[in-house]
Protein backbone atom coordinates (compact mmCIF):
# COMPACT_ATOMS: atom_id res chain seq x y z
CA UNK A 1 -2.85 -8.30 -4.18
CA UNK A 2 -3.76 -6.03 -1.60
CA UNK A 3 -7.02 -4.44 -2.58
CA UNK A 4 -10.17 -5.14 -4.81
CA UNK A 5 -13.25 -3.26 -5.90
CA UNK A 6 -16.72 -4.11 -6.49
CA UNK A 7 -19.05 -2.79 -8.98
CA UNK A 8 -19.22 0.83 -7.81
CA UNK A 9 -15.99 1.50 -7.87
CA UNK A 10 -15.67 1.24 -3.89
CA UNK A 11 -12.15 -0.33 -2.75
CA UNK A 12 -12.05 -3.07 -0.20
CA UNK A 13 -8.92 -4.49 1.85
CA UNK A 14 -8.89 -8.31 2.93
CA UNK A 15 -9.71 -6.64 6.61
CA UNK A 16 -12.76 -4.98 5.55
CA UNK A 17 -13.80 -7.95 4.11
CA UNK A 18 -13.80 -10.15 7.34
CA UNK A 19 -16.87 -8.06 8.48
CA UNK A 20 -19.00 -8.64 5.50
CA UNK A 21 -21.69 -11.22 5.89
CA UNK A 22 -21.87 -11.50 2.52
CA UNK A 23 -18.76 -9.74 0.16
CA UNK A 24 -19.78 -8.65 -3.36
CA UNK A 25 -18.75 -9.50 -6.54
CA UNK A 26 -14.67 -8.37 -6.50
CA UNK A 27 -12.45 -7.07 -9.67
CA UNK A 28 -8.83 -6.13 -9.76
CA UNK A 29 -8.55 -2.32 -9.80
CA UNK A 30 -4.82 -2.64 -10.20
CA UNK A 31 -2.81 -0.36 -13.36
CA UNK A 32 -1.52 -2.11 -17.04
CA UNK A 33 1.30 -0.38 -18.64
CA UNK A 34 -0.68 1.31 -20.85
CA UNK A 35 -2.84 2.61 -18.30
CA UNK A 36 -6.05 0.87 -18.15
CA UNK A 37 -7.44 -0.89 -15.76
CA UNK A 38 -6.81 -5.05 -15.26
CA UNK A 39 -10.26 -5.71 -14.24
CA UNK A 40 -9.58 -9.45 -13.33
CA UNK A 41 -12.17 -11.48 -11.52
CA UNK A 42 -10.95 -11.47 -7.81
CA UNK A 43 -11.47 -14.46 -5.26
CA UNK A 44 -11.12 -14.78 -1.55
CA UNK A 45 -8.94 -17.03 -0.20
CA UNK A 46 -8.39 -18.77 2.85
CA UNK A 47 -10.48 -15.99 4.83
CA UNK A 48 -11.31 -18.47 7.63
CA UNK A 49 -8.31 -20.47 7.75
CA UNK A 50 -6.30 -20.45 11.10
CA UNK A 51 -3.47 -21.63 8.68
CA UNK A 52 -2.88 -19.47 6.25
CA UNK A 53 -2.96 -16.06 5.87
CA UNK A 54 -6.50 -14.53 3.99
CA UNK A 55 -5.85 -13.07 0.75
CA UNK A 56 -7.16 -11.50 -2.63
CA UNK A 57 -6.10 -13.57 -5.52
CA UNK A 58 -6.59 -13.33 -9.24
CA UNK A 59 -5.57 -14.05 -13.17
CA UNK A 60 -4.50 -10.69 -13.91
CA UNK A 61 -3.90 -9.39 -17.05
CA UNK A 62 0.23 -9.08 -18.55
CA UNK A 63 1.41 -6.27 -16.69
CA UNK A 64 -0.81 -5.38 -13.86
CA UNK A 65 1.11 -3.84 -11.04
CA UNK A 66 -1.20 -5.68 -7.99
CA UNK A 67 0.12 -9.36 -9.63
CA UNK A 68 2.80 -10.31 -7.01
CA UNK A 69 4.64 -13.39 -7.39
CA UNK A 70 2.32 -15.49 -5.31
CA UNK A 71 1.59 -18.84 -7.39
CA UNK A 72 -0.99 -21.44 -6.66
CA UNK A 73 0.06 -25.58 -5.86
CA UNK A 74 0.52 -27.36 -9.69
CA UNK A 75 0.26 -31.02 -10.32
CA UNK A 76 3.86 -32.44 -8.82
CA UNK A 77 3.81 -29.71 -6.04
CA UNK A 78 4.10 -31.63 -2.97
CA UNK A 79 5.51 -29.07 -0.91
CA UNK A 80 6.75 -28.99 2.81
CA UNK A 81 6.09 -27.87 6.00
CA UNK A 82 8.36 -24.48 6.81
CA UNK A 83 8.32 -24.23 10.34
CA UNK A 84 8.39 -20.11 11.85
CA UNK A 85 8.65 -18.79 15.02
CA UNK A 86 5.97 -16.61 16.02
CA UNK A 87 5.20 -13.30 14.32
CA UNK A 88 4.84 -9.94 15.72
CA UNK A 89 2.08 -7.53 13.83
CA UNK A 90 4.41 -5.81 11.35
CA UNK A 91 3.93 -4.63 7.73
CA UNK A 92 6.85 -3.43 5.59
CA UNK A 93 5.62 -0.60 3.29
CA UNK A 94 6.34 -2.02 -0.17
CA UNK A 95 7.01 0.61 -2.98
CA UNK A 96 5.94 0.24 -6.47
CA UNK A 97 9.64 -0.34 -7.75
CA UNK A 98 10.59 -2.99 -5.38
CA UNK A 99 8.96 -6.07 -7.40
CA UNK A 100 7.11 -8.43 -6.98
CA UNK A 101 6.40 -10.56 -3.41
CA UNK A 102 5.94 -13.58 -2.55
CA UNK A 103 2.57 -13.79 -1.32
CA UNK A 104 1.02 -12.93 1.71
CA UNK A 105 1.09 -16.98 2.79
CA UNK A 106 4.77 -16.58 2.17
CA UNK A 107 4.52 -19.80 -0.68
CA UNK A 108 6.21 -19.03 -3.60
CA UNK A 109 7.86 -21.84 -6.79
CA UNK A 110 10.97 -19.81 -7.86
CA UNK A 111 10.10 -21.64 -11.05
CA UNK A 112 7.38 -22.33 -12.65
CA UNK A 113 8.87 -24.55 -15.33
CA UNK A 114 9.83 -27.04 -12.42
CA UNK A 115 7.38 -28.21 -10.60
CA UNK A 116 8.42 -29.96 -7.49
CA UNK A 117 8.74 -30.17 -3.67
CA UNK A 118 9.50 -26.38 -3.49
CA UNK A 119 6.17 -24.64 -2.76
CA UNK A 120 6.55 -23.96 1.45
CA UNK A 121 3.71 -23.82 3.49
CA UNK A 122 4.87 -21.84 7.05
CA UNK A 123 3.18 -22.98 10.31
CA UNK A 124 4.01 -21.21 13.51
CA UNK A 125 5.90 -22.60 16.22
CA UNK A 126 5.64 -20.94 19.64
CA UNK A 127 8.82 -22.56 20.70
CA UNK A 128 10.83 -20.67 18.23
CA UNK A 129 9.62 -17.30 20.01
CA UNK A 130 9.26 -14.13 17.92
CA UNK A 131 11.09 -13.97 14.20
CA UNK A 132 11.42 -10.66 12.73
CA UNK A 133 8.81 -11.46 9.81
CA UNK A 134 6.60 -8.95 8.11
CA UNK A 135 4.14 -9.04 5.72
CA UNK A 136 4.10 -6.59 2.32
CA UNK A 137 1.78 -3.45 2.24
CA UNK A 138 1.45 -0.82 -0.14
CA UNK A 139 1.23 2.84 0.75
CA UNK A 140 -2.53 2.87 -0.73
CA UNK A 141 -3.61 -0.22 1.06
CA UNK A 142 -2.24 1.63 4.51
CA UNK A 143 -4.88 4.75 3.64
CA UNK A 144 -7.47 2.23 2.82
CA UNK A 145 -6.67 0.75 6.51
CA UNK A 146 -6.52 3.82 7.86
CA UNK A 147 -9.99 5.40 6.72
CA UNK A 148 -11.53 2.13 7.49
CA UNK A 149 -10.35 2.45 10.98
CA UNK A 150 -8.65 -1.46 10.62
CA UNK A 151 -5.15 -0.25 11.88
CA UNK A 152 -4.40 -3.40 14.06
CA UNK A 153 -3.37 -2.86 17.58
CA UNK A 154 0.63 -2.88 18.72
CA UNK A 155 1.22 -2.09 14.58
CA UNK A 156 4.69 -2.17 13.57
CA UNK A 157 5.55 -0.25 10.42
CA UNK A 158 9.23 -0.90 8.68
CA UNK A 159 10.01 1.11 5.69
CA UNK A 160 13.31 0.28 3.74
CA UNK A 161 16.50 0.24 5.85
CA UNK A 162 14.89 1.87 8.69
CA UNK A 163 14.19 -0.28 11.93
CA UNK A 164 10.47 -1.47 12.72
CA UNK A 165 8.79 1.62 14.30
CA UNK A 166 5.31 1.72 16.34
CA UNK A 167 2.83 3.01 13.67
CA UNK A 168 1.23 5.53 16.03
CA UNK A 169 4.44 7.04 16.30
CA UNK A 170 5.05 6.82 12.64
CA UNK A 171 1.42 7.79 11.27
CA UNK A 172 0.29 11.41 11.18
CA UNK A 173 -2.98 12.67 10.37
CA UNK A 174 -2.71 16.25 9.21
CA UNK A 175 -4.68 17.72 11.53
CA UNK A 176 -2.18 16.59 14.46
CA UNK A 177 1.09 16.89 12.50
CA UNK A 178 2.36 20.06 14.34
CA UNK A 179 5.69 21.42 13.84
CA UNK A 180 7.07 21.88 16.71
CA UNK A 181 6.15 17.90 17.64
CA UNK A 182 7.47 16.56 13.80
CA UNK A 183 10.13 19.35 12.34
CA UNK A 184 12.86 17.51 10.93
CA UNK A 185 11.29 13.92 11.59
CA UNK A 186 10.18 11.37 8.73
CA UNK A 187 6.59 10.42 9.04
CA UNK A 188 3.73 8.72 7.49
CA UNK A 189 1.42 11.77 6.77
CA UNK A 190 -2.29 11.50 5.64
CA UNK A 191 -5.47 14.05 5.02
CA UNK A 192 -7.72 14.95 2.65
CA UNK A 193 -6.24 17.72 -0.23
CA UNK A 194 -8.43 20.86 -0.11
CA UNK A 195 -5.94 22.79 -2.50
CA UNK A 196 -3.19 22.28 -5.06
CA UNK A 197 -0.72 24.95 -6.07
CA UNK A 198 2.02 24.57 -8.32
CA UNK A 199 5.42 25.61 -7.39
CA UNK A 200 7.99 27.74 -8.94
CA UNK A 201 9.63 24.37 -10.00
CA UNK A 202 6.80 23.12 -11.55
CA UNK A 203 6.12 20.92 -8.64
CA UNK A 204 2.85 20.22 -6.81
CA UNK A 205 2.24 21.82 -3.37
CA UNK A 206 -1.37 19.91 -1.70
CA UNK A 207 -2.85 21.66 0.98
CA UNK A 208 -4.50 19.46 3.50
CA UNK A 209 -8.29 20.00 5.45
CA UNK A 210 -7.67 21.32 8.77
CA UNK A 211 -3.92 20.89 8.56
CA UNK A 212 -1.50 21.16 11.88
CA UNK A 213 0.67 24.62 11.41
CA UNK A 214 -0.60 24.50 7.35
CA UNK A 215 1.15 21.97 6.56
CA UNK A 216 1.51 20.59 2.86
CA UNK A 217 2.63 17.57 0.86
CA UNK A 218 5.43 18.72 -1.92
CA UNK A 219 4.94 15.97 -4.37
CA UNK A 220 7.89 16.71 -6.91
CA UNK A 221 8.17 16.07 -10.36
CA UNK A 222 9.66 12.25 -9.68
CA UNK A 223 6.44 11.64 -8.55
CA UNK A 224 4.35 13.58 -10.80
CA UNK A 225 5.43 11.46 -13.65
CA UNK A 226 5.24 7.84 -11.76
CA UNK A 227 1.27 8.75 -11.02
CA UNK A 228 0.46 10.40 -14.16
CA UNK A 229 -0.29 13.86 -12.47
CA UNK A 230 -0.39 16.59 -15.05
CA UNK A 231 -2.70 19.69 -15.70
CA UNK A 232 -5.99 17.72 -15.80
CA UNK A 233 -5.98 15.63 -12.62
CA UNK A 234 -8.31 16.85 -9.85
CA UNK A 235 -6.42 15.79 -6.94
CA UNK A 236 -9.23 18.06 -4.27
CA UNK A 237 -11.36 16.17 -1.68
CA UNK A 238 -8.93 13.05 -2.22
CA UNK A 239 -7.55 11.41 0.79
CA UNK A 240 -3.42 11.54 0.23
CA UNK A 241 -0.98 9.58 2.64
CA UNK A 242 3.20 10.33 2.24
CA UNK A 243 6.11 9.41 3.81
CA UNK A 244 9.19 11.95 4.33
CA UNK A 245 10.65 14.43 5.87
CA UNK A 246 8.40 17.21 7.71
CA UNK A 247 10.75 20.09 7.06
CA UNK A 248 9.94 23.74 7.23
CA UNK A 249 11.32 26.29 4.20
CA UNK A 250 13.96 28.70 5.23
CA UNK A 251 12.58 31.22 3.36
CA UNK A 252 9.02 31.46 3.81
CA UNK A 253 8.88 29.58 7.55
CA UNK A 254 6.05 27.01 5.76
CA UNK A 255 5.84 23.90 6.86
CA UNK A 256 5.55 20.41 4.66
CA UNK A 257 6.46 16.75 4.00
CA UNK A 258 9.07 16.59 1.83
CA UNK A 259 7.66 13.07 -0.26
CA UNK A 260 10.23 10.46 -0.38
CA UNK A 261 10.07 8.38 -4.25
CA UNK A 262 7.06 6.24 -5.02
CA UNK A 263 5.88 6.99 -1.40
CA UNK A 264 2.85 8.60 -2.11
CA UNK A 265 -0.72 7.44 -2.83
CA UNK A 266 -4.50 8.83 -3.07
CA UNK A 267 -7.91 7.23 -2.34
CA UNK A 268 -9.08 7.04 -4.65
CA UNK A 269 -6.77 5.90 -6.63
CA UNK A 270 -5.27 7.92 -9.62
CA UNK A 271 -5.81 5.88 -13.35
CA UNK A 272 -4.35 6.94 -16.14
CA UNK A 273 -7.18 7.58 -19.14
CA UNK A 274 -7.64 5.17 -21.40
CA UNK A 275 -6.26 5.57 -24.85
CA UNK A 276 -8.14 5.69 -27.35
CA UNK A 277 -9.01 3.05 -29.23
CA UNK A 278 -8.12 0.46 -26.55
């Protein structure tokens, strides 16, 4: 999993922890199909290691969408060594649709029902020069990064098909994101939503704080529906971040990011309510 909260609700990333002398008490603030909250116990793992890669683990509840398919060693796991050339500071923007991964350590037993020598453990090998590797992010954990000012230096962002790009050439804050640099480009766009209109279409138009040309995120009705945005979300003073196209209309010369699927996120985070009842 990529990010935890403590008791007030504040969200933490496995960087931000590193500088804490002393971490609080973690939970899982990651989504069940029915919309509540998992609210697992979460632990920190290997944060010193020079190994293994530090990570957020938990026993989440059926369902949650931060479980990945990470698994810990079982009895009859011996495992072996995996070695990898070395890797270059790259994170592949994972969607919510594309599934589970295999843990930021890269171990993963395809099956659980057979225990054996197949957990891997990688170890770098300098001889083998640089593989193209990446580890998983989600588009919320990248805002998280971003506010926290934790953006690693000589970042490499790769999103789907398209080739590994330098994130300051691929990140955007709203306040830069000028149309005559970014018309027609696809970008990483982030800000803080000051306004939200609805569209013609029924679609949702956010207005960003001290926005570049005025520019806007269109977050269509695709989107709407995968985040549970409907009449009675308050979506103002959120921070947003979207990837897509930076287009500008033909008809009324406005300028915004046309939001690819899934690749949208706020901090914080939208929950669905609670049913009642549950």
């Amino acid at each position: 999993m990529d990010v935890a909260r403590d008791d007030a609700g504040d969200l933490f990333t496995i960087e931000m922890i590193r500088d804490e002398a002393s971490p609080p008490p973690l939970w899982c603030p990651g989504e069940l199909p029915a919309g509540d909250e998992c609210g697992a116990k979460v632990q920190i793992k290997a944060l010193h290691s020079k190994v293994m890669s530090a990570h957020f683990a938990a026993h989440h509840e059926p369902g949650c969408d931060s479980a990945s398919g990470h698994s810990d060693d079982q009895p009859g796991d011996a495992g072996h060594q995996v070695d990898q050339g070395l890797r270059p500071v790259r994170w592949k923007m994972r969607l919510p649709d594309d599934g589970a991964s295999q843990g930021p350590d890269g171990r993963h037993r395809p099956d659980d029902k057979k225990p054996g020598n197949k957990t891997r453990r990688r170890r770098a090998d300098a001889s083998r020069g640089f593989e193209d590797t990446a580890d998983d992010r989600l588009f919320s954990t990248l805002l998280m990064n971003i506010l926290a000012k934790k953006i690693p230096a000589n970042l490499e962002i790769v999103i789907g098909t398209i080739a590994p790009q330098a994130a300051a050439d691929l990140i955007v804050e709203a306040a830069d994101a000028d149309e005559t640099t970014y018309k027609d480009r696809s970008i990483i766009l982030w800000g803080q939503v000051k306004e939200v209109r609805t569209t013609g279409y029924g679609s949702l138009l956010l207005k960003l704080r001290r926005a570049a040309d005025d520019v806007a995120i269109l977050v269509d009705k695709t989107n709407m529906y995968r985040l549970g945005i409907d009449d009675s979300t308050n979506l103002t003073g959120r921070h947003v971040i979207a990837f897509g196209k930076y287009v500008v209309s033909d008809t009324s010369g406005r300028a915004h990011l046309r939001v690819e699927n899934s690749a949208l996120a706020f901090n914080p985070r939208l929950r669905r309510p609670k049913k009642k009842g549950a």
